[in-house]
Protein backbone atom coordinates (compact mmCIF):
# COMPACT_ATOMS: atom_id res chain seq x y z
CA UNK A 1 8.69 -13.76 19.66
CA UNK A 2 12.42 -13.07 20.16
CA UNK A 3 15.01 -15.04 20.13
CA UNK A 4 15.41 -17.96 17.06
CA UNK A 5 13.97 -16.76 13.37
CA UNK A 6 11.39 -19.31 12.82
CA UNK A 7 12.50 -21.74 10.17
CA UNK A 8 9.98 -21.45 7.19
CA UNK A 9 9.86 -18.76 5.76
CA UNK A 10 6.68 -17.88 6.21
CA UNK A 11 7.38 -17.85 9.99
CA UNK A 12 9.51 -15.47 8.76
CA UNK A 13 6.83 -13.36 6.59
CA UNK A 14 4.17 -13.47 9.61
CA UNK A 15 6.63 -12.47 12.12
CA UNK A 16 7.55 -9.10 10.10
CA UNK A 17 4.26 -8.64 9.38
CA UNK A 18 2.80 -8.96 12.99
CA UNK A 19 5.66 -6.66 13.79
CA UNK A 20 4.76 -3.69 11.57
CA UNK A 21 0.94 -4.16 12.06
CA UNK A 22 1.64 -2.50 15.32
CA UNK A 23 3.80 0.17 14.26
CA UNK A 24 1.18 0.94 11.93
CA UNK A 25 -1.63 0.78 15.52
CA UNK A 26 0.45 2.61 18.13
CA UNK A 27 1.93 5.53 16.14
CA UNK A 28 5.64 6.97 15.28
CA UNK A 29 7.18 9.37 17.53
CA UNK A 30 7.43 11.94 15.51
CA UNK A 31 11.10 13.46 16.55
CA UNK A 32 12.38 9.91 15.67
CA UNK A 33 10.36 9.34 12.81
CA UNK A 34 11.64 13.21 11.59
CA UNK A 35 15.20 12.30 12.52
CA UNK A 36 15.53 9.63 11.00
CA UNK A 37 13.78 10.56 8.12
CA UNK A 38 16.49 13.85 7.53
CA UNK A 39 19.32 11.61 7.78
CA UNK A 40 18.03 9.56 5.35
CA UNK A 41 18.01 12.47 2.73
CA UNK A 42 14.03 13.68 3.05
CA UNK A 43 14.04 17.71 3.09
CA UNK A 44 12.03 19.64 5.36
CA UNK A 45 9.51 20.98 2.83
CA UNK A 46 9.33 16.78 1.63
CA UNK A 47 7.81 16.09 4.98
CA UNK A 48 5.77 19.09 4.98
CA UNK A 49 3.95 17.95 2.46
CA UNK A 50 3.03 15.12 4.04
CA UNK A 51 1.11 13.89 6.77
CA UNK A 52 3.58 13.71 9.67
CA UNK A 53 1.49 9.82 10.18
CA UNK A 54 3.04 8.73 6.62
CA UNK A 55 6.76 8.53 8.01
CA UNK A 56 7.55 6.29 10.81
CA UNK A 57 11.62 6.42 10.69
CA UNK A 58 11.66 3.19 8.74
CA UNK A 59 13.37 3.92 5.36
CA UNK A 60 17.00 4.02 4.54
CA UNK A 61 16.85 6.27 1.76
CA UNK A 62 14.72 8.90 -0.09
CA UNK A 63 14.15 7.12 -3.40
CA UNK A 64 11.29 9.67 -4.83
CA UNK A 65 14.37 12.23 -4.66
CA UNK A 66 15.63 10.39 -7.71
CA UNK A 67 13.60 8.27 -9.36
CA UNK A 68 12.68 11.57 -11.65
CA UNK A 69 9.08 11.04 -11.61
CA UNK A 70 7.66 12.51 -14.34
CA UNK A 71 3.74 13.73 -14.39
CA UNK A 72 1.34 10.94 -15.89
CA UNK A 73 3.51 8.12 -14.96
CA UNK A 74 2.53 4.85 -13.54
CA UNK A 75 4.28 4.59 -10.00
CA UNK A 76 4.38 1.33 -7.59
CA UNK A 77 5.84 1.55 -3.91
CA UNK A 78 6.87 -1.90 -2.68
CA UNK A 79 6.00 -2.28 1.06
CA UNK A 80 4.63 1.52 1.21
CA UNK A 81 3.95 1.62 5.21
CA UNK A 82 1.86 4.85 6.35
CA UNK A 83 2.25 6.22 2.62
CA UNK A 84 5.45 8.82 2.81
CA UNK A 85 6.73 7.79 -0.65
CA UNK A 86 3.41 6.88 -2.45
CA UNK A 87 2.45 10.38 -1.75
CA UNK A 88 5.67 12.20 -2.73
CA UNK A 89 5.21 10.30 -5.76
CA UNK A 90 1.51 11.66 -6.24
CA UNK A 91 2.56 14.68 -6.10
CA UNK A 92 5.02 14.87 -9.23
CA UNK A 93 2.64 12.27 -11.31
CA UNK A 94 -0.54 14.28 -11.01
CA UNK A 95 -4.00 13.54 -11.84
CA UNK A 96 -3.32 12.44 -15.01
CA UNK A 97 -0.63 9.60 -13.70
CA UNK A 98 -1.30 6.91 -10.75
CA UNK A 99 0.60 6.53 -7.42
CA UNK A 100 0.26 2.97 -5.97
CA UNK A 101 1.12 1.32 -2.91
CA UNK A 102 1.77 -2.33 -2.01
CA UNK A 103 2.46 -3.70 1.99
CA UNK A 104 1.02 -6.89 3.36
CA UNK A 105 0.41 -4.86 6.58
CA UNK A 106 -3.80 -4.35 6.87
CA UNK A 107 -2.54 -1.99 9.52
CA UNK A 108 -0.32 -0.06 7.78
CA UNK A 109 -2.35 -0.11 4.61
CA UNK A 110 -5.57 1.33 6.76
CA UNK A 111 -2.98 4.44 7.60
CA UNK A 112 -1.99 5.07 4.67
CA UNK A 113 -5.65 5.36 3.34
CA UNK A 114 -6.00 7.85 6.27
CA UNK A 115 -3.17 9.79 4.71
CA UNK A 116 -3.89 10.09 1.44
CA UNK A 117 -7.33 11.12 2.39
CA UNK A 118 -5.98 13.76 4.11
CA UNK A 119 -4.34 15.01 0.83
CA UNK A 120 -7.52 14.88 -1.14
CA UNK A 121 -6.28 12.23 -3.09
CA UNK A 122 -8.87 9.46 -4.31
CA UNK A 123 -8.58 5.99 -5.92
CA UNK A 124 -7.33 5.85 -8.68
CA UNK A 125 -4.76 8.18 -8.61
CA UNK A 126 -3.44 7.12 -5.47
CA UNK A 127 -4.41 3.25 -4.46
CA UNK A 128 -3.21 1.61 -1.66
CA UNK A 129 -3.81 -2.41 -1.79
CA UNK A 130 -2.87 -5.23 0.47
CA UNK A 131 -0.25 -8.14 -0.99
CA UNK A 132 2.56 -9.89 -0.09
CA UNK A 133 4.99 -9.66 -1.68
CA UNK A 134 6.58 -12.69 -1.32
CA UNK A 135 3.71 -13.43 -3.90
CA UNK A 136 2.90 -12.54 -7.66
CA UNK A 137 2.04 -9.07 -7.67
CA UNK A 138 -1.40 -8.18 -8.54
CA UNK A 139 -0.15 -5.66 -11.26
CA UNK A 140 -0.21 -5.69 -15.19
CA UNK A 141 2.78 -7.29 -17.24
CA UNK A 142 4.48 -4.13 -18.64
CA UNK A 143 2.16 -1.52 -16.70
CA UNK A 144 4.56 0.80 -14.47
CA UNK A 145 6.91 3.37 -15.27
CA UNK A 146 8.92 3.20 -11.78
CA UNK A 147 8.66 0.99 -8.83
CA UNK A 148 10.16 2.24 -5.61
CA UNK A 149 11.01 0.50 -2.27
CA UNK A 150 12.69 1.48 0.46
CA UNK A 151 14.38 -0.72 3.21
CA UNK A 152 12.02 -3.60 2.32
CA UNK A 153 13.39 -6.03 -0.11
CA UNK A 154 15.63 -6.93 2.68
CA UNK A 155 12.72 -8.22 4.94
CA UNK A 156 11.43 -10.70 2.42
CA UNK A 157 13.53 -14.42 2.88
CA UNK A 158 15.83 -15.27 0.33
CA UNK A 159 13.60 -16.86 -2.12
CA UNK A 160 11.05 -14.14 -1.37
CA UNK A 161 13.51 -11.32 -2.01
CA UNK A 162 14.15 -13.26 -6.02
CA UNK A 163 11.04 -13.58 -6.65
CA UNK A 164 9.97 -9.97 -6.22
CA UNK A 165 12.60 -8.88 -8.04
CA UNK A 166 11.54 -10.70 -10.46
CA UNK A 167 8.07 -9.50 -10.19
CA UNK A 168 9.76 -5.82 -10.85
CA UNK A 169 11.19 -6.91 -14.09
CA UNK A 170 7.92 -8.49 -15.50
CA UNK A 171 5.53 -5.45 -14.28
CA UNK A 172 7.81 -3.08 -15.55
CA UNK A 173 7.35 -1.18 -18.89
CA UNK A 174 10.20 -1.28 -21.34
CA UNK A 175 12.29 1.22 -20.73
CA UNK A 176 10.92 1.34 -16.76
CA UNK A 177 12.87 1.82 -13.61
CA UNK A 178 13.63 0.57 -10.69
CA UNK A 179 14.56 2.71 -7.68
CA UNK A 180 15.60 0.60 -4.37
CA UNK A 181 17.12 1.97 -1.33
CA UNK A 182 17.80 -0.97 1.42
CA UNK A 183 20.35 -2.31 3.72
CA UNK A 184 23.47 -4.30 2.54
CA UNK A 185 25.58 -6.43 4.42
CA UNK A 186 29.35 -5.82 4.59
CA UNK A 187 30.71 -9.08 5.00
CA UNK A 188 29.26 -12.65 5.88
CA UNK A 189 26.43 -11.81 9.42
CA UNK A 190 27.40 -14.80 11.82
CA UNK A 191 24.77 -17.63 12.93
CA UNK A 192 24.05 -15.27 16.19
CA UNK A 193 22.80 -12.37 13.89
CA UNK A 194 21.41 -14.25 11.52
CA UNK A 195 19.19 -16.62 13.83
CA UNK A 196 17.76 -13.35 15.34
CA UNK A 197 14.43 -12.29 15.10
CA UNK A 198 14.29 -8.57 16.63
CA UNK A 199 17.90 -8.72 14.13
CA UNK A 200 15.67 -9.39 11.21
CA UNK A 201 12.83 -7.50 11.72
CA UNK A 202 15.16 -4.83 11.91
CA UNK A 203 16.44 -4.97 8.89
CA UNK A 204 19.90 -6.23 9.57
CA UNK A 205 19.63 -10.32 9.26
CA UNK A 206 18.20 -10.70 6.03
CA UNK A 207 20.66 -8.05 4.35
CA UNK A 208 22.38 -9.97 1.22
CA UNK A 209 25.84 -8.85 0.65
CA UNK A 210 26.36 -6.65 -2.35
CA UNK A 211 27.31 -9.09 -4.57
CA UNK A 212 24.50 -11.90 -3.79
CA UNK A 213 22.51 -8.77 -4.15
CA UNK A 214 23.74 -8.20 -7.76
CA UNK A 215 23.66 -12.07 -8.93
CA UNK A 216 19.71 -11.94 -7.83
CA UNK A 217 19.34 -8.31 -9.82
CA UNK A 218 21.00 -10.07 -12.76
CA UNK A 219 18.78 -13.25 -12.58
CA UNK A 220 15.78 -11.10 -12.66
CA UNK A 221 16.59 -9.73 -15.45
CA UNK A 222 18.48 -6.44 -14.48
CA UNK A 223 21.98 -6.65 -16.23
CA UNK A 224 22.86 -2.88 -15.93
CA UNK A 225 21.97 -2.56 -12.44
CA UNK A 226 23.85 0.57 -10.17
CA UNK A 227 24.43 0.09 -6.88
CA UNK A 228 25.49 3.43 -4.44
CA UNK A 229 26.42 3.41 -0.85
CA UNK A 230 24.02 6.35 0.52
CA UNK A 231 26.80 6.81 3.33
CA UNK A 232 24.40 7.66 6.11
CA UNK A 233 25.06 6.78 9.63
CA UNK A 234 23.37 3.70 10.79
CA UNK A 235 23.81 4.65 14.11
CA UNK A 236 21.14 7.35 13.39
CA UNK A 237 18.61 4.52 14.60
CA UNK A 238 19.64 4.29 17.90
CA UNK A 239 20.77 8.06 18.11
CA UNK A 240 17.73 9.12 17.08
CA UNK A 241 15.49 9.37 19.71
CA UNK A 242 12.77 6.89 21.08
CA UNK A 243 12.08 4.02 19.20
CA UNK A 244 9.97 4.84 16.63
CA UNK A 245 7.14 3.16 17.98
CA UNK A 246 7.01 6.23 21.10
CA UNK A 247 7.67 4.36 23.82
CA UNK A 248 9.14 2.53 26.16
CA UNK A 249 11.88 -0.22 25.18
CA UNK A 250 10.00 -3.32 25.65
CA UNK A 251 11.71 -7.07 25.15
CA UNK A 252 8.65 -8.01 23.24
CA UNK A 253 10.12 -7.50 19.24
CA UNK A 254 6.24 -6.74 18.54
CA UNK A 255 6.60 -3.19 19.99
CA UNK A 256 9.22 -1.61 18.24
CA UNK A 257 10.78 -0.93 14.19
CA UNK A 258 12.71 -1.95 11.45
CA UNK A 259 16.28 -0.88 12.23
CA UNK A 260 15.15 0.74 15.70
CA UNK A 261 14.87 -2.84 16.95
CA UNK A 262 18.88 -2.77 16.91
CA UNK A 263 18.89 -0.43 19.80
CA UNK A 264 17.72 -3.07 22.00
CA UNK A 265 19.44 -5.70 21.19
CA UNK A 266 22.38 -6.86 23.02
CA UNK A 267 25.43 -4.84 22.36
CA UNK A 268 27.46 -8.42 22.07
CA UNK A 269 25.13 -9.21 19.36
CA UNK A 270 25.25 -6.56 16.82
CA UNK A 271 27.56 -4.07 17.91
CA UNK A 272 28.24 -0.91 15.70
CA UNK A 273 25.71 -1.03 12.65
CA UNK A 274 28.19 0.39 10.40
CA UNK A 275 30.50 -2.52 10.92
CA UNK A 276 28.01 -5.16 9.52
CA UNK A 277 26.29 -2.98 6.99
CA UNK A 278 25.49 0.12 5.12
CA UNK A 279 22.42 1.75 3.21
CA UNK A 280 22.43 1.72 -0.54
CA UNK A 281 20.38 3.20 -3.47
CA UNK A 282 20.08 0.35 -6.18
CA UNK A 283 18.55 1.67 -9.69
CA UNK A 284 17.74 -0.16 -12.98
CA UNK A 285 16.52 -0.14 -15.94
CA UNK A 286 14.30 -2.87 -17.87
CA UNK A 287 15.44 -3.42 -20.80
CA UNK A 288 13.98 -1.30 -23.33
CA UNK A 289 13.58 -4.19 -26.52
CA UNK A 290 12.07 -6.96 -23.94
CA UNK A 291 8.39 -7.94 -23.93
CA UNK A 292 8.27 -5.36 -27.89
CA UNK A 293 7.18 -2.38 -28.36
CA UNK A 294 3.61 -1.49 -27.10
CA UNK A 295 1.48 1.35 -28.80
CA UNK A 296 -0.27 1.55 -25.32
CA UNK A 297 0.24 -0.22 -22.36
CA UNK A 298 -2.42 -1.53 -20.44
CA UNK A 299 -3.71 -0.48 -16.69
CA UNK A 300 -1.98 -1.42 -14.14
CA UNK A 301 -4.82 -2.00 -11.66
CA UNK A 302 -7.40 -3.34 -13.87
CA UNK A 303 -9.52 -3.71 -10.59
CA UNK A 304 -8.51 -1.64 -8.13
CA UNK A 305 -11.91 -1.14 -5.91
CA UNK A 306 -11.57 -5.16 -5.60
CA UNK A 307 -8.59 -4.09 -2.85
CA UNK A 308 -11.17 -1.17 -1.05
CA UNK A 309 -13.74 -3.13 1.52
CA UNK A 310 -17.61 -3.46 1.63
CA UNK A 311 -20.03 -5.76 1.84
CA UNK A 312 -22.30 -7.35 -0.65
CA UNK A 313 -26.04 -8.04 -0.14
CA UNK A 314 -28.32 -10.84 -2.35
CA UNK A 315 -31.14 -9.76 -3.99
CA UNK A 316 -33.40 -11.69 -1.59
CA UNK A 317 -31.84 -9.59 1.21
CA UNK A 318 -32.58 -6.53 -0.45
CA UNK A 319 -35.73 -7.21 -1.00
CA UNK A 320 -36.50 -8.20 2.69
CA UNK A 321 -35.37 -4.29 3.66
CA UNK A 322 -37.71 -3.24 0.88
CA UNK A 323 -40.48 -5.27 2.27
CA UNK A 324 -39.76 -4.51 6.31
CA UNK A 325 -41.89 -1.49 7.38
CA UNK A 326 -39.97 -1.73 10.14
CA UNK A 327 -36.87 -0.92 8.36
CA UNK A 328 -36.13 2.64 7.04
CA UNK A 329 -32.17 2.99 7.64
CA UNK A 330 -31.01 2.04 4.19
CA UNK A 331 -30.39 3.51 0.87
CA UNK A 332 -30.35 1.92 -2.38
CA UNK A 333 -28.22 4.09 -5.35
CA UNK A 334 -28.40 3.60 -8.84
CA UNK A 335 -25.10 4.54 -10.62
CA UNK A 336 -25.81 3.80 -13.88
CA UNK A 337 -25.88 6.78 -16.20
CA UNK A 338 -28.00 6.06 -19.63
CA UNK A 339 -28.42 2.11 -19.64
CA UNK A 340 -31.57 2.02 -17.18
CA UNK A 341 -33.81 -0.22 -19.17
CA UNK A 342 -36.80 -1.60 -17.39
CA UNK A 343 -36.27 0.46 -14.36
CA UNK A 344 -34.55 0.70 -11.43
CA UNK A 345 -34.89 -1.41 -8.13
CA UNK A 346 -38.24 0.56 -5.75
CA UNK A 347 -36.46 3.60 -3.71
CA UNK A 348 -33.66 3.81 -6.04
CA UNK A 349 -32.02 6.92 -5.99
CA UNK A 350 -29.75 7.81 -9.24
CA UNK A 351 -25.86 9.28 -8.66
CA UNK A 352 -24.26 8.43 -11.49
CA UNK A 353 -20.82 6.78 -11.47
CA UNK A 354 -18.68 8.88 -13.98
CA UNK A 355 -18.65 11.82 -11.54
CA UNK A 356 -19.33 9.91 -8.26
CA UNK A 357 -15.82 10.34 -6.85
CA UNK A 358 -16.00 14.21 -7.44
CA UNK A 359 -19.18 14.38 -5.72
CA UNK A 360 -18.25 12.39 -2.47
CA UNK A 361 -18.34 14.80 -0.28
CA UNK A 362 -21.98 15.57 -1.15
CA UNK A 363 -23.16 12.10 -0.76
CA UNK A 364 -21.40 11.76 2.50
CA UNK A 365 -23.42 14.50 3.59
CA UNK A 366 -26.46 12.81 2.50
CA UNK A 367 -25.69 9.36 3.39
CA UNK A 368 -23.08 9.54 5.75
CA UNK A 369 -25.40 8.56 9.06
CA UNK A 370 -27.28 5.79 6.74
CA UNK A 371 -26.76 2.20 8.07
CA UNK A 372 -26.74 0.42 4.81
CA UNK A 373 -26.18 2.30 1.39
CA UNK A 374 -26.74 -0.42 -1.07
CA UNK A 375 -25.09 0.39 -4.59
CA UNK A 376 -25.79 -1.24 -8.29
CA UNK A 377 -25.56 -1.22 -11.86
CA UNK A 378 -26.30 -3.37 -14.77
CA UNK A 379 -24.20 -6.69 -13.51
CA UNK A 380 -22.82 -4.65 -10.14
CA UNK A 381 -19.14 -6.15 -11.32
CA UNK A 382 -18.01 -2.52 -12.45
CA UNK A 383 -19.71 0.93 -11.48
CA UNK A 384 -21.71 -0.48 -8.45
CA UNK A 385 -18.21 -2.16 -6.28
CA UNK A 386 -16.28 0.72 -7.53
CA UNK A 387 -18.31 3.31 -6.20
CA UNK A 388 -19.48 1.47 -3.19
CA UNK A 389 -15.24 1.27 -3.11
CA UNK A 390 -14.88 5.12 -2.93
CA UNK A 391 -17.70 5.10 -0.37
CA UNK A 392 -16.06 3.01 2.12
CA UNK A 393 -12.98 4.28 1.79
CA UNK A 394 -14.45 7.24 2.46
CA UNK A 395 -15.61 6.68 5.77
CA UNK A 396 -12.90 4.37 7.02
CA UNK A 397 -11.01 8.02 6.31
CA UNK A 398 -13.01 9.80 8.40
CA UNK A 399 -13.12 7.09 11.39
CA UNK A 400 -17.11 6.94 10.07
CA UNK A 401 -18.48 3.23 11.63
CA UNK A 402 -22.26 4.55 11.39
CA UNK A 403 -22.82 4.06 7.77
CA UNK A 404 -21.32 0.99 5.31
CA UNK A 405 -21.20 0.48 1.92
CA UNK A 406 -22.98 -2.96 0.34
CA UNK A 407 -23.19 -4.27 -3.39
CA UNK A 408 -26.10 -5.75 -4.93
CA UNK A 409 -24.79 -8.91 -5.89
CA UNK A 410 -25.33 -9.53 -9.46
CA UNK A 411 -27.14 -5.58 -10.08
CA UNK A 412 -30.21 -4.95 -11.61
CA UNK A 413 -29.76 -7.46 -14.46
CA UNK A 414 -30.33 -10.34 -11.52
CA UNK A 415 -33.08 -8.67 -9.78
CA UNK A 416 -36.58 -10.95 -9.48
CA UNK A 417 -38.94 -8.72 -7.75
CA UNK A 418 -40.62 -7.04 -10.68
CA UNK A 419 -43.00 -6.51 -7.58
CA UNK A 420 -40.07 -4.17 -6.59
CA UNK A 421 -39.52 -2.34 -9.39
CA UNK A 422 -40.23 1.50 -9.88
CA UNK A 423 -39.06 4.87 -11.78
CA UNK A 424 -36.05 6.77 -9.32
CA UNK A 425 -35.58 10.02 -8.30
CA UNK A 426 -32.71 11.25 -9.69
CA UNK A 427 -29.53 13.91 -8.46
């Protein structure tokens, strides 16, 4: 995969992505990963706070330091890797506010579940969901206080790296932020740079100079937007330690990270990193009078257990478990809380929905060595996939492959066994 940047640029997109997918597999080494991440402006107690698997040494900048997140706020990460700045963000929005992040990494997004696990935090508070973002976001108009990003926007192509940002105006609330840290080029990259793929994976070849940066911040919609050099050694990435990936330099581009790819590139190639570019913090603001005034503004996520896996079962293959003999390694859950009309599927047993998340641990107990754990409501659209959501998520946390979470496709409104039908024990 080295050499020539493949020409489309979704070549480009699949070659970045490939790239971090196994960054997000093999691990950061965590001196790098810590070094780099100090240099960059994270404090000690920052990355105590943290799972030392959420930072990988791939940022250029600390924007949570300030983006003055306030509690209760709406908070987007673009390309959020193992989680570091989704979950500094958490922390200052609270339970009340909602911390998400978007990559287009399965990998990295799997990790970052992982993490946030390990903080106790849940969906929805803190949602991690996989996108492109060289696509429409799958985000509310006017539904987020602050979007972050850090050293990403450079890795999109050119028309990818517009249309995001203009993806950030439209998603924003009036009045909402932007807070970017990325890499800027210092003067025109020649073709050698440029046409390199280990070059643009690490961040350098797709750096816009500052003002093509500014003309696409301005066509997006950003007119006031502030640009600061963060004045951090580049250098830092090859200084640093190991490649962030913990190993040793390979020639394969797959195997090592963002800016750590410089360090193996050829010296006639790239030279100093300071001489072809520099880190920067960009901020904006939306303007305040665009889109009106809003009372309320809606959810960002209006689905957000539509990003979480599981699987979904017909009602005809429900009912063949219920009528094997042979099978016993299932269990079918009724969340529905008042609305059970007409009675619930045979076996059912009840846990309601509006306190299912703070009862997880419980049910894993119960459940967690079940095959199949079937869950439904009325029209399984709403209660049944989110809660079978939170159950999955769940065990892909805790590395759990015994036990899956299925949906009753269409819930108990589609069900035609009245054969099947009978009162439930309830918890």
């Amino acid at each position: 995969m080295s050499g020539t940047v493949p020409l489309n640029d979704e070549g480009v997109v699949s070659a970045v992505c490939d790239a971090y997918s196994t960054i997000a597999k093999e691990g950061a080494h965590t001196a790098y990963a810590e070094a780099v991440a100090e240099a960059f402006g994270y404090t000690a107690e920052q990355l105590r706070s943290v799972p030392a698997e959420s930072h990988m040494g791939l940022g250029c900048g600390n924007p949570v330091a300030v983006a003055s997140v306030k509690e209760g706020e709406t908070v987007l990460d673009l390309g959020s890797g193992a989680g570091i700045d989704v979950l500094l963000a958490a922390q200052k929005v609270g339970p009340k506010g909602q911390a998400i992040g978007l990559d287009m990494s399965a990998d990295m997004i799997d990790q970052a579940r992982k993490n946030a696990f390990k903080q106790g935090y849940r969906p929805p508070q803190v949602v991690f969901i996989q996108a492109k973002l060289t696509e429409p976001l799958p985000v509310a108009t006017g539904s987020v206080d602050c979007i972050l990003s850090n050293c990403v926007i450079n890795l999109l192509p050119d028309v990818g790296k517009a249309a995001v940002l203009k993806e950030c105006y439209r998603i924003l609330k009036p009045g909402g932020r932007l807070v970017a840290d990325d890499i800027i080029a210092k003067k025109l990259l020649p073709d050698t740079i440029r046409s390199d793929l280990s070059a643009y994976i690490g961040c350098i070849s797709g750096a816009l100079q500052l003002e093509q940066f500014r003309a696409l911040m301005k066509l997006a919609g950003f007119t006031d937007a502030l640009f600061v050099e963060n004045n951090v050694d580049l250098e830092v990435y090859k200084s640093a330690g190991p490649t962030a990936c913990g190993s040793t330099p390979s020639s394969s581009p797959s195997t090592k990270c963002c800016a750590a790819y410089t360090s193996t590139l050829p010296q006639t190639t790239i030279g100093n990193l300071n001489e072809w570019a520099a880190s920067y913090q960009i901020y904006a603001r939306k303007v305040s009078s665009d889109n009106g005034a809003v009372d309320k503004s809606p959810p960002a996520l209006d689905r957000w257990w539509d990003a979480y896996p599981k699987d979904y079962l017909t009602s005809d293959e429900v009912a063949s478990l219920l009528r094997d003999p042979d099978c016993s390694d299932y269990a079918i859950i009724d969340v529905r809380e008042n609305d059970r009309v007409g009675g619930h599927v045979l076996g059912s047993v009840q846990w309601r929905a509006d306190t299912f998340a703070s009862s997880l641990d419980k049910f894993y107990d119960e459940y967690g060595k079940t095959k199949q754990v079937v869950f439904y409501c009325g029209s399984s659209k709403g209660r049944g996939s989110r809660c079978a959501a939170w159950y999955q998520d769940h065990l892909n946390s805790r590395g759990n492959t015994e036990s899956k979470a299925c949906v009753l496709e269409g819930g108990y409104n589609g069900w035609r066994y009245p054969d099947l039908v009978d009162g439930a024990s309830s918890l």
